[in-house]
Protein backbone atom coordinates (compact mmCIF):
# COMPACT_ATOMS: atom_id res chain seq x y z
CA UNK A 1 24.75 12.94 -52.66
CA UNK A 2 25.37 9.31 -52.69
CA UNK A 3 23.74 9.35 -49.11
CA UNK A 4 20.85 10.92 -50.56
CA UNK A 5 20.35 8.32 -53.10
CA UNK A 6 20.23 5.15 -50.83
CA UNK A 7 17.79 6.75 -48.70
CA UNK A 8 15.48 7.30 -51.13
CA UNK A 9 16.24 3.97 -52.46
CA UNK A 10 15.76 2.57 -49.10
CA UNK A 11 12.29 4.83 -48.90
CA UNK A 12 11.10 3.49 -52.11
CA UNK A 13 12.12 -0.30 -51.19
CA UNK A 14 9.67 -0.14 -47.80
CA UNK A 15 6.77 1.45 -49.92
CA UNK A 16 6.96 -0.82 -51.98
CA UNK A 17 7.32 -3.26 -49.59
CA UNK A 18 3.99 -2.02 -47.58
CA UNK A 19 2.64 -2.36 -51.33
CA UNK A 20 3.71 -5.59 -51.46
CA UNK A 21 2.10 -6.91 -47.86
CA UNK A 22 -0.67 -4.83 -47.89
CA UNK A 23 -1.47 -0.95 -45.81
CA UNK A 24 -3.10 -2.73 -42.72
CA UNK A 25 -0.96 -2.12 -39.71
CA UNK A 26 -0.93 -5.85 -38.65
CA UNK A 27 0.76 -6.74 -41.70
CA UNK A 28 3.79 -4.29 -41.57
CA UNK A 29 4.13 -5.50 -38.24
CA UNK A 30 4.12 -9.25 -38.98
CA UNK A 31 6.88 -8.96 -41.29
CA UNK A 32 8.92 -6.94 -38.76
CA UNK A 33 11.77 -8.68 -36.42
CA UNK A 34 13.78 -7.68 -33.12
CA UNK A 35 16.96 -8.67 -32.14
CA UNK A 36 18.36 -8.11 -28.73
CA UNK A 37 20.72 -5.12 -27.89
CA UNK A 38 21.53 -5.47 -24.39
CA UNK A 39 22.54 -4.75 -21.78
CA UNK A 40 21.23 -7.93 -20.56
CA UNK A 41 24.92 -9.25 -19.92
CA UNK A 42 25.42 -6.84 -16.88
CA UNK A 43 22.54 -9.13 -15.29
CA UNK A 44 19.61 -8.47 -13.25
CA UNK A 45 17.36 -8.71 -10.17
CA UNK A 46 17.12 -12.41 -9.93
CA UNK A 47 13.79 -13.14 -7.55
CA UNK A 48 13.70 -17.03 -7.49
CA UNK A 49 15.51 -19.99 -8.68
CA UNK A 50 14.50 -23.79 -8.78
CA UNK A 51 15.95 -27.08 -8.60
CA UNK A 52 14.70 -30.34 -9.62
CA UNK A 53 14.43 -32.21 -6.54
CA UNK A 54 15.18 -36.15 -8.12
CA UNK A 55 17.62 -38.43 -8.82
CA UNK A 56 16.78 -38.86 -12.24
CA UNK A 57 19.58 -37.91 -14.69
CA UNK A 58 17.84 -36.75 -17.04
CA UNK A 59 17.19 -33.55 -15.00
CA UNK A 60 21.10 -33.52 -13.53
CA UNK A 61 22.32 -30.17 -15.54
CA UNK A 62 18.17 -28.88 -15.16
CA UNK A 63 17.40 -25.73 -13.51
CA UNK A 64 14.77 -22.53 -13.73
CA UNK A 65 15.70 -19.30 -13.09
CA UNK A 66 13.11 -16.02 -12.37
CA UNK A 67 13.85 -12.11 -12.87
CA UNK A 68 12.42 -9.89 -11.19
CA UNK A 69 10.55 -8.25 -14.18
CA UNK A 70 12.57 -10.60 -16.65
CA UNK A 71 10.46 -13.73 -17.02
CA UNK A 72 11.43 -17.80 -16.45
CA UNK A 73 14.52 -18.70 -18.67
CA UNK A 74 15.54 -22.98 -18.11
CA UNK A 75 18.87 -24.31 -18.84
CA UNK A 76 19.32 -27.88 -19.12
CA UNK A 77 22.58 -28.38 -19.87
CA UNK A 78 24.02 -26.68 -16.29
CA UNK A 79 24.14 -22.84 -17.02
CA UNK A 80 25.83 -23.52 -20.44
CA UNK A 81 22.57 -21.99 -22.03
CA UNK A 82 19.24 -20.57 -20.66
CA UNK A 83 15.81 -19.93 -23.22
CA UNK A 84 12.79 -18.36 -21.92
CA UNK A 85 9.69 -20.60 -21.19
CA UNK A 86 7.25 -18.02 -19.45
CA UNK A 87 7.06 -15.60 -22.16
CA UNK A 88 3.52 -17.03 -23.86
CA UNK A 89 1.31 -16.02 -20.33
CA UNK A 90 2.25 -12.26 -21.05
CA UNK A 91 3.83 -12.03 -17.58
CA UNK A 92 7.18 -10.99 -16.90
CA UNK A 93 6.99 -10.17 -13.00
CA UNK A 94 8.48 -13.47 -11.03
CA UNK A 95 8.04 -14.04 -7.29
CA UNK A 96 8.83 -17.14 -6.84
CA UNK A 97 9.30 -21.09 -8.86
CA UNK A 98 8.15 -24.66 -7.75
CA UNK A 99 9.14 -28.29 -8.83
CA UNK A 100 7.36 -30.60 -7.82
CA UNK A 101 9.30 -33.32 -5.56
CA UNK A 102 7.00 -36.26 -7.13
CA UNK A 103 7.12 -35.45 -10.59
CA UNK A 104 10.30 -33.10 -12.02
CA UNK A 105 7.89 -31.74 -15.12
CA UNK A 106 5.67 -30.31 -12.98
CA UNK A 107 6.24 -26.65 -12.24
CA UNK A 108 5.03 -23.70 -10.77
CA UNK A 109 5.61 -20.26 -11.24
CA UNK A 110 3.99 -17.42 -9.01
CA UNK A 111 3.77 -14.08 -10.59
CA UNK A 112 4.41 -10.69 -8.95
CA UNK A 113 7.12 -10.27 -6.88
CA UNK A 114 7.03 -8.75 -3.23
CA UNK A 115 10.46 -6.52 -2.69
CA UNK A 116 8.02 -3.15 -2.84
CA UNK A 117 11.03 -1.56 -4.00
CA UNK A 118 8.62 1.51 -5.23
CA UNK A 119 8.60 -0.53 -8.92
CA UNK A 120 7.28 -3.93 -7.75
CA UNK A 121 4.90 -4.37 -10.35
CA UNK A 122 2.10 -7.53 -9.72
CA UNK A 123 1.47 -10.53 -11.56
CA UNK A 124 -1.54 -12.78 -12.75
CA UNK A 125 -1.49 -15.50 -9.95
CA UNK A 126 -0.12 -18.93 -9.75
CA UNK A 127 0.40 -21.09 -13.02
CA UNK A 128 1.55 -24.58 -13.60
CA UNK A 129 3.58 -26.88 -16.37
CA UNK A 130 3.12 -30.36 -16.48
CA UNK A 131 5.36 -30.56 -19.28
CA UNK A 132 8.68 -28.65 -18.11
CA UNK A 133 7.58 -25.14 -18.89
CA UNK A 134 6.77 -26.25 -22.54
CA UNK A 135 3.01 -24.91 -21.89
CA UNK A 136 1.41 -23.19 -19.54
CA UNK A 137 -2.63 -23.43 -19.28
CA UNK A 138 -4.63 -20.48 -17.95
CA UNK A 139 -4.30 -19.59 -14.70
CA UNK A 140 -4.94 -22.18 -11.85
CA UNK A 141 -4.86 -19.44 -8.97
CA UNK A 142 -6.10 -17.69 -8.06
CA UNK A 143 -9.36 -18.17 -9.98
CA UNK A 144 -12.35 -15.78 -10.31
CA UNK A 145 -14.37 -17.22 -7.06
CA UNK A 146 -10.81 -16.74 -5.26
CA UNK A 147 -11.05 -12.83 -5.84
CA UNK A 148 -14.61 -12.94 -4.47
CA UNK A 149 -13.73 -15.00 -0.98
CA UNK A 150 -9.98 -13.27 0.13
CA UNK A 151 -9.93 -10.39 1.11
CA UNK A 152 -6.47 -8.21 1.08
CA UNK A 153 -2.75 -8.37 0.04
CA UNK A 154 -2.21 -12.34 -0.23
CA UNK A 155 1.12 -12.27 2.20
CA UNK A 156 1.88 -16.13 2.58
CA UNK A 157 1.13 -19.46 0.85
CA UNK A 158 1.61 -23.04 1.45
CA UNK A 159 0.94 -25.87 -0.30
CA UNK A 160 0.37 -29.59 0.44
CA UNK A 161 3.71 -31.29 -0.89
CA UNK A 162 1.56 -34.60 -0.86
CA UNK A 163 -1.51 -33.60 -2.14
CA UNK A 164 -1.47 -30.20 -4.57
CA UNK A 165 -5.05 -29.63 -4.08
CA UNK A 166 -4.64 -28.64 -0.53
CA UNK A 167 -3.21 -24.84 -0.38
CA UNK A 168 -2.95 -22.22 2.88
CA UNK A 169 -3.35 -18.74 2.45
CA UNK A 170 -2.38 -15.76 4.69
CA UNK A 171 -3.81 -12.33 3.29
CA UNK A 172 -4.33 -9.05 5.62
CA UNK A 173 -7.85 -10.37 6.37
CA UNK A 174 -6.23 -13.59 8.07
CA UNK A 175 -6.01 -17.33 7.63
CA UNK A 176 -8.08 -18.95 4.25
CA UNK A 177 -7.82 -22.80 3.35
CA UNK A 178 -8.42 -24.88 -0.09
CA UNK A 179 -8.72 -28.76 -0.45
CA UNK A 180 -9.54 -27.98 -4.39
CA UNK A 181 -6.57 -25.89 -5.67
CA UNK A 182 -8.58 -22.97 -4.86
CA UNK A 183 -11.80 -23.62 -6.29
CA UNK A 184 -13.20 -22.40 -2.77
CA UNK A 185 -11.65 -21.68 0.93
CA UNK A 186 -12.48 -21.78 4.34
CA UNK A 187 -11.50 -18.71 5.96
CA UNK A 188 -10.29 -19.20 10.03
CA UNK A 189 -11.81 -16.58 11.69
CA UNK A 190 -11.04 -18.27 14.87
CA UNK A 191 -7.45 -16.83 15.51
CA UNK A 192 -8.16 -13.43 17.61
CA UNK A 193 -5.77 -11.12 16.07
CA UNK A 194 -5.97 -7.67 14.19
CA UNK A 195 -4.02 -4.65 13.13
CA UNK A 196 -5.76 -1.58 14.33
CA UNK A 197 -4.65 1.81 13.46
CA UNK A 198 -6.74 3.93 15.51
CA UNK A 199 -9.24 3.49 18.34
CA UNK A 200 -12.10 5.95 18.15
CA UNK A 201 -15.76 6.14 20.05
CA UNK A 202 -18.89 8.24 19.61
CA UNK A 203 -21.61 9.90 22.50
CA UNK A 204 -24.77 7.60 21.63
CA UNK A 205 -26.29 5.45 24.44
CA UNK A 206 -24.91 2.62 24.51
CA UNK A 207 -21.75 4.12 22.66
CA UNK A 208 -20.14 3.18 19.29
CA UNK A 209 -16.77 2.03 18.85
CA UNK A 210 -14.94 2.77 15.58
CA UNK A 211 -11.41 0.90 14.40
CA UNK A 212 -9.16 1.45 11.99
CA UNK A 213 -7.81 -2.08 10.22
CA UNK A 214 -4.75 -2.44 8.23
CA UNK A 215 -6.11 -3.18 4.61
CA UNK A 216 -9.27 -4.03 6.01
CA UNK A 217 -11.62 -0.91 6.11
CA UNK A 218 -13.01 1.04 8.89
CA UNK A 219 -14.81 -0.39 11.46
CA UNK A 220 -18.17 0.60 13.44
CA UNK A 221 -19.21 -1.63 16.30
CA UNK A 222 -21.64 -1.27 19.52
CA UNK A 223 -20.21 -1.23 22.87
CA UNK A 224 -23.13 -3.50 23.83
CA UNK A 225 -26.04 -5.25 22.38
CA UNK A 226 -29.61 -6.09 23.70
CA UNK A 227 -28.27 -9.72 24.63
CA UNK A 228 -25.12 -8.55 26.34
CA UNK A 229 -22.53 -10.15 23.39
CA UNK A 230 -21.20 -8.88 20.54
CA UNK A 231 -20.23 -10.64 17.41
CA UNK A 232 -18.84 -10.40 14.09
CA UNK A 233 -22.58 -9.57 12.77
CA UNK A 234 -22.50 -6.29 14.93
CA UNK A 235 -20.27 -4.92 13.14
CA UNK A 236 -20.27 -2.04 9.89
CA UNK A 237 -17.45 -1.16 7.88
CA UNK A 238 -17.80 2.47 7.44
CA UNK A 239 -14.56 3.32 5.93
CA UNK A 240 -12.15 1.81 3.24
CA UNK A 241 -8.62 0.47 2.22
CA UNK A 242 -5.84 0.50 5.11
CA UNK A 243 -8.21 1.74 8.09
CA UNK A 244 -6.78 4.81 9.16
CA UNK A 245 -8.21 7.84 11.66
CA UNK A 246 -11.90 7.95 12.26
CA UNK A 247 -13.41 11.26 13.90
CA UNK A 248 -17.10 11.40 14.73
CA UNK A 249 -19.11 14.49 15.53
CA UNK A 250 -19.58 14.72 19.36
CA UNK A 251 -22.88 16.27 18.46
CA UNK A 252 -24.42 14.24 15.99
CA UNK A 253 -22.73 10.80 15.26
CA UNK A 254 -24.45 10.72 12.18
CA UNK A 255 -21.22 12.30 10.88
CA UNK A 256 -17.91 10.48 10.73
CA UNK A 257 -14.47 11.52 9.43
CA UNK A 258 -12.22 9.16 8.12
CA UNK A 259 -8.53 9.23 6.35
CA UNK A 260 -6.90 6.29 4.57
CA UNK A 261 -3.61 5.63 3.25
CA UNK A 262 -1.79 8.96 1.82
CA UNK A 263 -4.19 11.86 2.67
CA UNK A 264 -7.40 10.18 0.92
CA UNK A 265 -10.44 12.18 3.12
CA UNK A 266 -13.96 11.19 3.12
CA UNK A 267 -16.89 12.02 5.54
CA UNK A 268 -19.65 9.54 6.08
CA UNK A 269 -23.59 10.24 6.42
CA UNK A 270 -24.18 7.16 8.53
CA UNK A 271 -27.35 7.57 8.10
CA UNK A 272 -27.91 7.84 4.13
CA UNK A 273 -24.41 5.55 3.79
CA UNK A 274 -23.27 7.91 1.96
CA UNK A 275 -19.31 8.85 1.44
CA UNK A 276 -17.85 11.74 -0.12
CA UNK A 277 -14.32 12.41 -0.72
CA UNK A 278 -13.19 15.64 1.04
CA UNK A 279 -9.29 15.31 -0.04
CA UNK A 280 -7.78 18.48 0.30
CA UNK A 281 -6.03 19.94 -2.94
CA UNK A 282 -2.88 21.92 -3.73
CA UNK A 283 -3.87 25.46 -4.89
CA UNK A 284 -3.03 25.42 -8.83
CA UNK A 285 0.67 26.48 -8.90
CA UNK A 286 1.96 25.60 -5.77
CA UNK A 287 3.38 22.45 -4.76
CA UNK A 288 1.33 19.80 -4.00
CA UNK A 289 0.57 18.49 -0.52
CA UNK A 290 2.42 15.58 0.85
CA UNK A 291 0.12 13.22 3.51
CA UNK A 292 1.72 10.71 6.22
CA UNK A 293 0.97 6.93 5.31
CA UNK A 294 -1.40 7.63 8.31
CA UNK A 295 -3.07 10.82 7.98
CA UNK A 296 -4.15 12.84 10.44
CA UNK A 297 -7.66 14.48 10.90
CA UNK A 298 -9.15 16.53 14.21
CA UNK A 299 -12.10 17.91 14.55
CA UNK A 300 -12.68 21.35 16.42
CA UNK A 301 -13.67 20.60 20.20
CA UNK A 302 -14.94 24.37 19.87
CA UNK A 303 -17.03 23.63 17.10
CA UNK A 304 -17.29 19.98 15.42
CA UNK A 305 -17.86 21.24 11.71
CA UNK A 306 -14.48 22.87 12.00
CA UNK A 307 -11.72 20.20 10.73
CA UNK A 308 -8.08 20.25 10.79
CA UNK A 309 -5.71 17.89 8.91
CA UNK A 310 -1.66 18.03 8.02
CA UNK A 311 0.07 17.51 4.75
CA UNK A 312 3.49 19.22 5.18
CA UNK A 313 1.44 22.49 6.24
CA UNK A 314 -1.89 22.48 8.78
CA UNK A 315 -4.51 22.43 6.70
CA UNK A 316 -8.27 24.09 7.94
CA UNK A 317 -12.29 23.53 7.26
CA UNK A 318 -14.77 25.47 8.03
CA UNK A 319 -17.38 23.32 6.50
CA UNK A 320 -17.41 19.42 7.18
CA UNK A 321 -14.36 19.24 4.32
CA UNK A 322 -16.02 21.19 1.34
CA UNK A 323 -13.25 23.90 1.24
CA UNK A 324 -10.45 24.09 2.75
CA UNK A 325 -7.56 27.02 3.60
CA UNK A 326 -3.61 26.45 4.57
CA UNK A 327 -2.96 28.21 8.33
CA UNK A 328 0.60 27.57 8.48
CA UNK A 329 3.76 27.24 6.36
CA UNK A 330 5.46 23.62 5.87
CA UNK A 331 6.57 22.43 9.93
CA UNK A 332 8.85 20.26 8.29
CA UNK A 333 12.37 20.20 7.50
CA UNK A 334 11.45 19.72 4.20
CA UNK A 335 14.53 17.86 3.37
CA UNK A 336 14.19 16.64 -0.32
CA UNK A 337 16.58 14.08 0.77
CA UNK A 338 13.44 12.26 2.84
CA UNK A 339 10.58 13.84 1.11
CA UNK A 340 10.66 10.62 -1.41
CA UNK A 341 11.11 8.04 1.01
CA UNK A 342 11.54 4.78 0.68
CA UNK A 343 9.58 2.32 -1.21
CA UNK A 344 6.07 4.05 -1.94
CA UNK A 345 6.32 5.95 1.64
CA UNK A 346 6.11 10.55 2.18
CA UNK A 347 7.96 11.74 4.60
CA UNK A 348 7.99 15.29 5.95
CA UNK A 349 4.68 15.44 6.48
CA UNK A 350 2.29 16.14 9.61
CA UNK A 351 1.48 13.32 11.82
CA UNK A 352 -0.53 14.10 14.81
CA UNK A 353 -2.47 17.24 15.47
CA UNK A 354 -4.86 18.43 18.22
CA UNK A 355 -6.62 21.94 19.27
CA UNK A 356 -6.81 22.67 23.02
CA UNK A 357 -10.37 22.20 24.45
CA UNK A 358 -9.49 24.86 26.52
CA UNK A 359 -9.12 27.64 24.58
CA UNK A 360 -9.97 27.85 20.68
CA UNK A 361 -6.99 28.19 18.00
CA UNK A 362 -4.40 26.84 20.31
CA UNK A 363 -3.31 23.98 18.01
CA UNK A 364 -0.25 21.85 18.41
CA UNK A 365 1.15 20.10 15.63
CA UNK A 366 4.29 17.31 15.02
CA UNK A 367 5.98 15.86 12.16
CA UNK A 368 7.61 12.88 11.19
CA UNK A 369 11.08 14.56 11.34
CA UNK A 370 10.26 15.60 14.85
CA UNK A 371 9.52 18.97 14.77
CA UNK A 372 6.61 20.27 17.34
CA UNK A 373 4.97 23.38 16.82
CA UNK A 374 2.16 25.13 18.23
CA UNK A 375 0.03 28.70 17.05
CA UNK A 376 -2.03 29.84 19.84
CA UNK A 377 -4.11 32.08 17.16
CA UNK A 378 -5.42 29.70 14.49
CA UNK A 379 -1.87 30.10 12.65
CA UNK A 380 -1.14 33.84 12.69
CA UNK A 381 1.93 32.99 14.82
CA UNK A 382 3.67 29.82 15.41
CA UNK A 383 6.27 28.84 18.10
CA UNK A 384 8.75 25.46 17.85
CA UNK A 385 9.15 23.29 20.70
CA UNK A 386 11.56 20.73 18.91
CA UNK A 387 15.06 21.92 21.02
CA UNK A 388 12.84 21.87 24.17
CA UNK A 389 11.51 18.47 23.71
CA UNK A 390 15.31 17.20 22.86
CA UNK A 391 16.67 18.64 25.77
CA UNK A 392 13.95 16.14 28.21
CA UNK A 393 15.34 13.57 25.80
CA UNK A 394 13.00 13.63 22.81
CA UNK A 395 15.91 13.25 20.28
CA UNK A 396 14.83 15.99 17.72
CA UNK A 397 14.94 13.39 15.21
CA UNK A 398 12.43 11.31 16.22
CA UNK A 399 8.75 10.67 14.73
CA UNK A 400 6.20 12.61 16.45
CA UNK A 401 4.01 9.89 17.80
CA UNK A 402 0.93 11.78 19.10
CA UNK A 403 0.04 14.81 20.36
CA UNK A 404 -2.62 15.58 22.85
CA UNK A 405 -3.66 18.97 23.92
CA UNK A 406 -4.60 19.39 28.06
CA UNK A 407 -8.21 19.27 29.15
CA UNK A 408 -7.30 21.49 31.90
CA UNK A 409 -4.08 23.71 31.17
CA UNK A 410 -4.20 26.08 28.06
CA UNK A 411 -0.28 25.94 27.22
CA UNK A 412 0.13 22.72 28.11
CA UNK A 413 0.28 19.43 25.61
CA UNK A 414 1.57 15.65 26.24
CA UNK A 415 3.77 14.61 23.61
CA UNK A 416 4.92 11.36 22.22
CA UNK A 417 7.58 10.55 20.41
CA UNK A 418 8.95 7.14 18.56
CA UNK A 419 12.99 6.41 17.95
CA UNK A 420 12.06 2.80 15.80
CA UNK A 421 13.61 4.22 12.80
CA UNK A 422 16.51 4.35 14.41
CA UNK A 423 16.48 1.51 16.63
CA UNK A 424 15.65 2.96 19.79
CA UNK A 425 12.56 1.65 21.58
CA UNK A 426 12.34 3.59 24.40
CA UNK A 427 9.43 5.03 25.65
CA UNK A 428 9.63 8.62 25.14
CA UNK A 429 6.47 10.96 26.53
CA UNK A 430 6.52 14.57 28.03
CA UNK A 431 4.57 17.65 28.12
């Protein structure tokens, strides 16, 4: 009973009390207070830590320490205390901390951190204190022209130690450099390298050539030009994202296929410039379909509206991607164990596929867990390879590389396999 009592007492008290300050929302709030629980004492993922670099002693017992997802705390009296000096930006994800060798109240604090352990979570850009962390101002970098001029996942950064204005940046579009804090960049193009995922080429006169970049599209380029060179100015980007497989119609190269990072499908009109996405889709109530980082996607030698692709299961269209019908069961071990990976990365899933130009509905298949399969009747039957492959060496483990089907031989298939996962970086092929 006496329980009873003081809650309603305590009821009455905080009606009155929103009486008292008003019914707006704001004003309950503003009245409120939190006080920390823990269990911040157990500690946490420390990303960066800072030093004053000076013999000053003021700044003797002065240091800055970063969280992961926890802020910038300073202590200046050698660990003995730490208080939070970040927490008015709104940011709380920490890659790395700056002081400046000339002047010990400067700081700089880059947000996001880079571990990609599947909850990095990314930050605002680059901010600096001239005052010790007291104040931050807005954002010095990147600002909004930056956004416009790099292109990609920034990956590196250097700055000037004499002169702050002068900053080098490494993205996945290459080499960019600032002489105003990043006002406006130069970008290198000048260093002749590229991450390509997949090499691909059409039938027109002189023929097309199509690339796959990491984080930097899809590429369409001539294999000549009227004046005999070719530059950065012949060249279309046709797909999106991370690059992945392009497959063009051997028929009409108006059509192109492309895949990007986790199963996202699209086919290309190049000649409206038009995209559509042709993902496939999990039938409602089954479990839905895992892609490769690099998904795969064939089309029919027999007949080039016919595409294949692989989740876990071989996937089939009839119809440039519109619909699309499973003709297999998962090929993977299907090991839950892998299926979440690591990081952001699927596993057990279908990396290479191809249908012998020989015959129609042979199709081989191989997974990232090493199996190797193929149906020589569009899927009705299936039969495994994987113990024949190990036995010429092809550890049964190993990623299924690429598969391609014989020009010449109906039963016959070249396989490759990789061991990198597991250190081994031999060169594995058979057939």
């Amino acid at each position: 009973m006496n329980n009873r009592w003081g809650l309603i007492f305590q009821l009455y008290f905080f009606l009155m009390a929103i009486n008292l300050f008003g019914q707006e929302k704001s004003d309950i709030t503003s009245v409120s207070f939190y006080r920390p629980l823990g269990l911040y004492r157990c500690g946490s993922w420390i990303s960066a830590i800072a030093v004053p670099f000076t013999e000053n002693p003021d700044y003797r017992y002065t240091w800055y320490v970063a969280g992961r997802h926890g802020g910038v705390w300073k202590t200046i009296n050698n660990g003995t205390a730490f208080f939070p000096v970040f927490d008015s930006t709104g940011v709380s994800s920490i890659g790395a901390i700056a002081v400046s060798k000339s002047n010990p109240e400067i700081v700089w604090v880059g947000t996001g951190e880079a571990f990609n352990a599947r909850s990095s979570h990314a930050g605002k850009g680059i901010f600096k204190s001239e005052d010790g962390g007291k104040t931050w101002p807005d954002c010095l970098w990147p600002p909004q022209v930056l956004s416009q001029t790099i292109f990609g996942d920034h990956r590196s950064f250097w700055m000037d130690p004499n002169d702050g204005r002068h900053l080098l940046v490494g993205s996945d579009s290459g080499l960019y450099e600032s002489f105003d804090r990043g006002k406006s960049f130069t970008f290198h193009d000048n260093i002749p390298i590229g991450e390509i995922y997949i090499v691909e080429t059409d039938n027109a006169s002189p023929y097309n050539i199509y690339l796959g970049l990491q984080d930097h599209d899809g590429w369409k380029g001539p294999s000549n030009s009227w004046s005999g060179q070719i530059g950065a100015e012949n060249w279309d980007i046709i797909g999106m994202w991370d690059g992945m497989f392009t497959r063009v119609d051997p028929q009409d190269n108006c059509w192109a296929y492309i895949t990007t990072q986790f199963g996202a499908h699209h086919r290309v009109d190049q000649w409206l410039g038009e995209r559509v996405k042709i993902e496939p889709k999990s039938p409602e109530g089954k479990p839905a379909y895992r892609f490769c980082w690099t998904t795969p996607i064939e089309l029919s030698p027999h007949n080039p509206k016919v595409l294949y692709t692989g989740a876990q299961m071989v996937l089939r269209s009839p119809d440039q991607g519109n619909h699309w019908e499973e003709i297999s069961p998962d090929l993977t071990t299907n090991n839950p164990e892998k299926i979440a990976g690591k990081g952001h990365m699927k596993y057990c899933t279908i990396t290479t596929l191809a249908e012998s130009p020989v015959k129609a509905g042979i199709i081989w298949a191989g997974t990232d867990d090493g199996r190797v399969w193929m149906t020589p009747d569009h899927g009705k039957n299936l039969n495994e390879f994987t113990s024949q492959i190990a036995g010429l060496g092809g550890n049964e483990n190993y990623w299924v590389n690429r598969m391609v089907a014989s020009p010449h031989a109906t039963g016959k298939a070249y396989v490759c396999k990789s061991g990198y996962h597991f250190n081994d970086f031999r060169a594995m092929t058979g057939y």
